[in-house]
N, C-alpha and C. Protein backbone atom coordinates (compact mmCIF):
# COMPACT_ATOMS: atom_id res chain seq x y z
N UNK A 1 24.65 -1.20 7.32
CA UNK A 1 23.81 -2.39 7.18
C UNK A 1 23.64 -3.04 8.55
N UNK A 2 22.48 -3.35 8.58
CA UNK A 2 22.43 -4.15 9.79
C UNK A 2 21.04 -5.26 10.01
N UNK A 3 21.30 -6.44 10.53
CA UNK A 3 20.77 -7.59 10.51
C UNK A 3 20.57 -8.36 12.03
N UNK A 4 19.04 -8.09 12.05
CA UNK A 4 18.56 -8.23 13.30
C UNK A 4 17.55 -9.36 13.70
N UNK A 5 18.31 -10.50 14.60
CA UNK A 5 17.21 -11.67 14.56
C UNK A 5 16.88 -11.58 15.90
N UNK A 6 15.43 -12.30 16.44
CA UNK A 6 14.88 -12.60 17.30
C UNK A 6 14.14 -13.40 17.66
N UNK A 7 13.50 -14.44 18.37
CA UNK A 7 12.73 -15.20 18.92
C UNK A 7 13.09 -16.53 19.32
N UNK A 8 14.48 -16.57 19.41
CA UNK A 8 15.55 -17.20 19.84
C UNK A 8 14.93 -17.47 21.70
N UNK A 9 14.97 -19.02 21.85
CA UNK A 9 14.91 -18.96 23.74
C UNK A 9 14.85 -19.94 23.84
N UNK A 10 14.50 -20.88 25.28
CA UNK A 10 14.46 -21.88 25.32
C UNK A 10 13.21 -22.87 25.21
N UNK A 11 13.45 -24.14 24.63
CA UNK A 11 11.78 -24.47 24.51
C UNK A 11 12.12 -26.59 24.87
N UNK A 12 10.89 -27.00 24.97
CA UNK A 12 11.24 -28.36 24.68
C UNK A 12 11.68 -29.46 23.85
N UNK A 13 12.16 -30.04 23.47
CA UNK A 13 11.71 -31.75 22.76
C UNK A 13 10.56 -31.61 22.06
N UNK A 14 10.49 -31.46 20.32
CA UNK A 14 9.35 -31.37 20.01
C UNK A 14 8.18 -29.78 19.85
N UNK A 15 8.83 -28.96 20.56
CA UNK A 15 8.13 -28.31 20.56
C UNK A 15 8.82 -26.66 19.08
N UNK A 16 7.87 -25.96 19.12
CA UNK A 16 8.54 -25.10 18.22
C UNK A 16 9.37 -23.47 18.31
N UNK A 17 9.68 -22.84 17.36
CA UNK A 17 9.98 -21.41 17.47
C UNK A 17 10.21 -21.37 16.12
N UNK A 18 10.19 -19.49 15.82
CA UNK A 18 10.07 -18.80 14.78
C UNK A 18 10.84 -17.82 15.38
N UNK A 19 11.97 -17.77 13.98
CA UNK A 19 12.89 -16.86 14.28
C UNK A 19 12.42 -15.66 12.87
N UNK A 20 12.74 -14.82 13.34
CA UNK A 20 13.32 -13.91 12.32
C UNK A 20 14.34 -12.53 12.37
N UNK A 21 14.21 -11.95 11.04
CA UNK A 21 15.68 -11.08 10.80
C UNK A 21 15.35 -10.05 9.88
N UNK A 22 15.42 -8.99 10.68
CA UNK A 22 14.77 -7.67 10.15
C UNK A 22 16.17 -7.20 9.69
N UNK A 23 16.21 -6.54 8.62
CA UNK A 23 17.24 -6.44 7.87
C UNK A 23 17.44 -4.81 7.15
N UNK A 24 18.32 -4.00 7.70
CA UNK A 24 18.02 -2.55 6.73
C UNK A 24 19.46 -2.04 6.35
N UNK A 25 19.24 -0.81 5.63
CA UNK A 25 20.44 -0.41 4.96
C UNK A 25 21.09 -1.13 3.82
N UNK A 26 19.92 -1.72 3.15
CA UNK A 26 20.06 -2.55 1.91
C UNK A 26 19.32 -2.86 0.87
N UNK A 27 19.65 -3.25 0.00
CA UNK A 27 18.31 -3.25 -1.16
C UNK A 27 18.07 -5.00 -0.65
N UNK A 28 17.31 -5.30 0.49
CA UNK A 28 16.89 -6.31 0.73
C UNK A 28 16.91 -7.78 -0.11
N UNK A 29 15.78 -7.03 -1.48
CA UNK A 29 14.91 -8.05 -2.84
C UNK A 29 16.29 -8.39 -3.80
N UNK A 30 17.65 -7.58 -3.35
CA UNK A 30 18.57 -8.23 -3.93
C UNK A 30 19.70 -9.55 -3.33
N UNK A 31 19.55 -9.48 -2.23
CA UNK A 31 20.22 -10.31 -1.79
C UNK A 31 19.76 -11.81 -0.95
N UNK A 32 20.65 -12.62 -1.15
CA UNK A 32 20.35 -14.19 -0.68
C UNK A 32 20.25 -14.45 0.38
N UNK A 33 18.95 -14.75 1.14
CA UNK A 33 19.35 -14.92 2.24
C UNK A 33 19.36 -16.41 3.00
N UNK A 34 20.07 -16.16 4.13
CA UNK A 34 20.40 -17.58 4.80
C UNK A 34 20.20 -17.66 6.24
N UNK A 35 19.94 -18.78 6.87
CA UNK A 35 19.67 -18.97 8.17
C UNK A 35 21.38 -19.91 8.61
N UNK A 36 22.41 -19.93 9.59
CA UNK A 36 23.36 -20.37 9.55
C UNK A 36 23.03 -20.68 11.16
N UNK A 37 23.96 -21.86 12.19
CA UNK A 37 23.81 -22.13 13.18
C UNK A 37 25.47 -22.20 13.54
N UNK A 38 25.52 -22.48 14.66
CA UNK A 38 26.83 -22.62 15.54
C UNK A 38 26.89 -23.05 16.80
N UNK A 39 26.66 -24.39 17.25
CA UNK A 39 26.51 -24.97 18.39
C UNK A 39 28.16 -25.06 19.14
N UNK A 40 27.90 -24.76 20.42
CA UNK A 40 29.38 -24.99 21.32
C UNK A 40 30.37 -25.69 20.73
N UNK A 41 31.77 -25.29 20.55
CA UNK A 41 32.47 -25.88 20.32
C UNK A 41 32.57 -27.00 18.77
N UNK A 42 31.53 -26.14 17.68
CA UNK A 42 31.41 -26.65 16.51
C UNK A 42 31.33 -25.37 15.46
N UNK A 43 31.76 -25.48 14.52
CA UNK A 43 31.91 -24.76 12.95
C UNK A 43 30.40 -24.34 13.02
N UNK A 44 30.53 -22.88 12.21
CA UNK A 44 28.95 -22.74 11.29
C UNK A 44 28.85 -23.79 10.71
N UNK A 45 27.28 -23.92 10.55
CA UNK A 45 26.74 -24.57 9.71
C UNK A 45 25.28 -23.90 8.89
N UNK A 46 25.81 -24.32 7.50
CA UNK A 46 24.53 -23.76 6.63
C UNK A 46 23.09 -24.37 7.12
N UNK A 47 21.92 -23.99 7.84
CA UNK A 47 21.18 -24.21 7.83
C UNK A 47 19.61 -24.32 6.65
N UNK A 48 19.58 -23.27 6.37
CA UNK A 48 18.50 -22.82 5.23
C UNK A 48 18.96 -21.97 4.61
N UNK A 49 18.61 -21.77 2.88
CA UNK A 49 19.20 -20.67 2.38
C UNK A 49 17.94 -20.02 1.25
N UNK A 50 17.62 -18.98 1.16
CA UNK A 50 15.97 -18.48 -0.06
C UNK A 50 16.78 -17.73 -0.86
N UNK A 51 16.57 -17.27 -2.13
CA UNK A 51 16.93 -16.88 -2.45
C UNK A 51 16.03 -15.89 -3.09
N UNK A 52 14.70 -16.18 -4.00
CA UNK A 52 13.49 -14.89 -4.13
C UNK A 52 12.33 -15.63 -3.26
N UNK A 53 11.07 -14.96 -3.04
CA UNK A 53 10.13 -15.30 -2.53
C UNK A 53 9.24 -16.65 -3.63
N UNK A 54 8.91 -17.68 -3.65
CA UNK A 54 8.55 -18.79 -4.39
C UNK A 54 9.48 -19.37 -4.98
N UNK A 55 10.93 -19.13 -4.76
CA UNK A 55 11.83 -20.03 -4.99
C UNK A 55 12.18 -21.65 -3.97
N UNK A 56 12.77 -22.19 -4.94
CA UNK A 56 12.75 -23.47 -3.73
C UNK A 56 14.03 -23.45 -2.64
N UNK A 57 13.87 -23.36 -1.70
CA UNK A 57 15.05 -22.97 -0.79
C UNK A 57 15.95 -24.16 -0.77
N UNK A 58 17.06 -24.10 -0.09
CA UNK A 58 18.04 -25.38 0.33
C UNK A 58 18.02 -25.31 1.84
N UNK A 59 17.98 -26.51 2.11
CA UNK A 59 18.24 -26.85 3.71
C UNK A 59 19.17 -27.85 3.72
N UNK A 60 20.07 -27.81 5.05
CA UNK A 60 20.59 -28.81 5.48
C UNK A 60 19.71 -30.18 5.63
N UNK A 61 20.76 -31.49 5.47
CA UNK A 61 19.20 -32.71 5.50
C UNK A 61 19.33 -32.80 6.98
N UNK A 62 19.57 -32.11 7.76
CA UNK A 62 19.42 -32.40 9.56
C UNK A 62 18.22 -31.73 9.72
N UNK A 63 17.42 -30.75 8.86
CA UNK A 63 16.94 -30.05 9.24
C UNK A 63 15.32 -30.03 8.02
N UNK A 64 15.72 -31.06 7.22
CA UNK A 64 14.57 -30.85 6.24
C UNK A 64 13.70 -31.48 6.65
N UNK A 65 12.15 -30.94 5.91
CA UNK A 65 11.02 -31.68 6.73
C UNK A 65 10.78 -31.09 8.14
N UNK A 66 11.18 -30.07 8.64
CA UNK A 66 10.97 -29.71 9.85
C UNK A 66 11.28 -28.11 9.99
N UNK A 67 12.25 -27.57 9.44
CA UNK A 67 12.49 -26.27 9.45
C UNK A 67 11.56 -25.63 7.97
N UNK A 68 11.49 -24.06 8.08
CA UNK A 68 10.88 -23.97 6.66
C UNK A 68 11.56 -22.31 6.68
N UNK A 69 12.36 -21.70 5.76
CA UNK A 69 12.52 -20.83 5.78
C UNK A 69 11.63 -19.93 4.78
N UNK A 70 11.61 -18.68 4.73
CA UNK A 70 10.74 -17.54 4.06
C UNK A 70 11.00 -16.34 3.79
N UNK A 71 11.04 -15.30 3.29
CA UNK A 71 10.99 -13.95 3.27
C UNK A 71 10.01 -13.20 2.69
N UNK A 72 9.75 -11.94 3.31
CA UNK A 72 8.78 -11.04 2.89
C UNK A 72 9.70 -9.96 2.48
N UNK A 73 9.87 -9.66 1.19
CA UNK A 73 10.68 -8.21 0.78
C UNK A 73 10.10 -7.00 1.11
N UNK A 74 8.65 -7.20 0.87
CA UNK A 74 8.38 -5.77 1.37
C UNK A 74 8.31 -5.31 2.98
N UNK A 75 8.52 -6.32 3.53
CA UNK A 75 9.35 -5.97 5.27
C UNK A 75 10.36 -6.02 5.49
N UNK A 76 11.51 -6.56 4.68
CA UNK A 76 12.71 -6.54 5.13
C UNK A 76 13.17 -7.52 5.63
N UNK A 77 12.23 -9.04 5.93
CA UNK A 77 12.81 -9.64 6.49
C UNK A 77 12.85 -11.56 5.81
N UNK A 78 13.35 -11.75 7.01
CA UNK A 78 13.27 -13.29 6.25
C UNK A 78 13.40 -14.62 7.90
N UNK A 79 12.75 -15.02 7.25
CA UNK A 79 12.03 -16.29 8.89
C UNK A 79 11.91 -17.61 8.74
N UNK A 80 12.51 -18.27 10.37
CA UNK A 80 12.89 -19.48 9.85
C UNK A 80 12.08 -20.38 11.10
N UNK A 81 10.88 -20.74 10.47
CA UNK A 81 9.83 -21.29 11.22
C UNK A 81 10.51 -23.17 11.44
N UNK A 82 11.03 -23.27 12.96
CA UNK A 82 11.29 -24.42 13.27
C UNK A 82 10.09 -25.21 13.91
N UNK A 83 9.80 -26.85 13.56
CA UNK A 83 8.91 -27.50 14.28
C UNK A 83 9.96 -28.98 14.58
N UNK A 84 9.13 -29.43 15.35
CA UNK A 84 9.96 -30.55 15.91
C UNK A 84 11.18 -30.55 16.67
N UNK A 85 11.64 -29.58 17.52
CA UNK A 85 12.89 -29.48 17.41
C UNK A 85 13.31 -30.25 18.40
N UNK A 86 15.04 -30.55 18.05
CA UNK A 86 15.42 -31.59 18.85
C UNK A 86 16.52 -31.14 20.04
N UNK A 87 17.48 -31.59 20.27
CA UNK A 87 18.34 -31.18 21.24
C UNK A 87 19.30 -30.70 20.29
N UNK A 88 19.36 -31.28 19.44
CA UNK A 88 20.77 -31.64 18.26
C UNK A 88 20.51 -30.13 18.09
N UNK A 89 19.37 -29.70 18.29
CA UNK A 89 19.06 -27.53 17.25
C UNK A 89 19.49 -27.07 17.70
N UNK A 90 20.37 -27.19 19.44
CA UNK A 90 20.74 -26.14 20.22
C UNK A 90 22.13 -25.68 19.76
N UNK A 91 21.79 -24.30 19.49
CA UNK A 91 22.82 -23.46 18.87
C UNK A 91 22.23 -22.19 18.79
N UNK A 92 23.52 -20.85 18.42
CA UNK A 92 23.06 -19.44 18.09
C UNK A 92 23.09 -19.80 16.78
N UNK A 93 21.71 -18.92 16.34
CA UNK A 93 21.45 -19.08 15.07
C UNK A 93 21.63 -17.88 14.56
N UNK A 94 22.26 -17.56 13.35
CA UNK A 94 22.64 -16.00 12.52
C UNK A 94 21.80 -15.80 11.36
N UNK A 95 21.67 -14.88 10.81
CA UNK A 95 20.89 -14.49 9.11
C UNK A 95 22.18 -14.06 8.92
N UNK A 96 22.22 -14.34 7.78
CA UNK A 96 23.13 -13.79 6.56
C UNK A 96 22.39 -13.25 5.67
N UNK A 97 23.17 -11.98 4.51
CA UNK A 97 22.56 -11.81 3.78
C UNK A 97 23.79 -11.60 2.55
N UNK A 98 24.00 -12.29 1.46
CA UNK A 98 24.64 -12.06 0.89
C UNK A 98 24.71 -11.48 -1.06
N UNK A 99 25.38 -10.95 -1.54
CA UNK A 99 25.03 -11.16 -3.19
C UNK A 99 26.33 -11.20 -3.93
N UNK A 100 26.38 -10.99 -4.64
CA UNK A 100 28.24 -11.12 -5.53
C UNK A 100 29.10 -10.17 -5.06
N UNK A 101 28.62 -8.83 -4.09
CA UNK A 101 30.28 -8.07 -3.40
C UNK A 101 30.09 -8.34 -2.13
N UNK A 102 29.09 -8.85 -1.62
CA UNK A 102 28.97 -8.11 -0.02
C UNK A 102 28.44 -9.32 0.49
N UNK A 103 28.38 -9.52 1.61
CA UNK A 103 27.70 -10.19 2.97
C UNK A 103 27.68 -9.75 4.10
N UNK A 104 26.58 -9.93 4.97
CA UNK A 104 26.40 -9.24 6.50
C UNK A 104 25.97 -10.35 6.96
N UNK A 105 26.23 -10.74 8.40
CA UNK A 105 25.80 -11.23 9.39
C UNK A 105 25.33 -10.41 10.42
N UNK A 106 24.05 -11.30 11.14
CA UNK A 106 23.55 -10.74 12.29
C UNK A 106 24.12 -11.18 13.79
N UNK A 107 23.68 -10.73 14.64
CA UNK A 107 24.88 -11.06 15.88
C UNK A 107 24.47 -12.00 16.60
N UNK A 108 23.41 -12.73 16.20
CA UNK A 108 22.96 -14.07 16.20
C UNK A 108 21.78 -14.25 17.44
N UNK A 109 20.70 -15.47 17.48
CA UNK A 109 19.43 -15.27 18.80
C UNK A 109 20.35 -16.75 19.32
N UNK A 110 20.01 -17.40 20.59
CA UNK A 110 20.44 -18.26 21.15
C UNK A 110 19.04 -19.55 21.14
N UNK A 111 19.23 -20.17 20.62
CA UNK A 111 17.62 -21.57 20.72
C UNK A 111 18.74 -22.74 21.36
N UNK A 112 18.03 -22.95 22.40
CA UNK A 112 17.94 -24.00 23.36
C UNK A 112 17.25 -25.23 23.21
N UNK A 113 17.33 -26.56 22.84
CA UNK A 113 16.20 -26.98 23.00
C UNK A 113 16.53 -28.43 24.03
N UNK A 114 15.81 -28.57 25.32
CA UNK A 114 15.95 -28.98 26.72
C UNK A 114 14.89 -29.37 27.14
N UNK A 115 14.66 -31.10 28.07
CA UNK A 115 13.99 -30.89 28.93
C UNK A 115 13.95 -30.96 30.07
């Protein structure tokens, strides 16, 4: 299994990025997926979590109203379209993918946000 995010970099105050997490060696449409963060010297934190495609997702409230997570099953993946972002976002951000035996993490993108 393996879980692959990207579009992770540095950006401004306000400004945006779109991450996502290509995901294989799995029956994808079965498992939950999640967006998780980890800023310096702080714990994961649950960021966004989908669970089917038109379901209503959960977000952290640091992050609602501004983040929007998604997945497409028939690509494999799942994306976590940030706007507004603040300084507070700077952290490596991971996908998870989990269901009742198993979970994988990805090895995480780095978002900066600086001006």
């Amino acid at each position: 299994v393996q879980l692959v995010e990207s579009g992770g970099g540095l950006v401004r105050p306000g400004e945006s990025l779109r991450l996502s997490c290509v995901a294989s060696g799995l029956t994808f449409g079965s498992y939950v997926m999640s967006w998780y963060r980890q800023a310096p010297g702080k714990g994961r934190e649950l960021v966004a979590r989908i669970f089917n495609p038109g379901d209503s997702p959960n977000y952290a409230d640091s992050v609602k109203g501004r983040f929007t997570i998604s997945r497409d099953n028939a690509k494999n993946t799942v994306y976590l379209q940030m706007n507004s972002l603040k300084p507070e976002d700077t952290a490596v951000y991971y996908c998870d993918a989990r269901n009742t035996e198993y979970s994988y993490w990805g090895q995480g993108t780095q978002v900066t946000v600086s001006s």
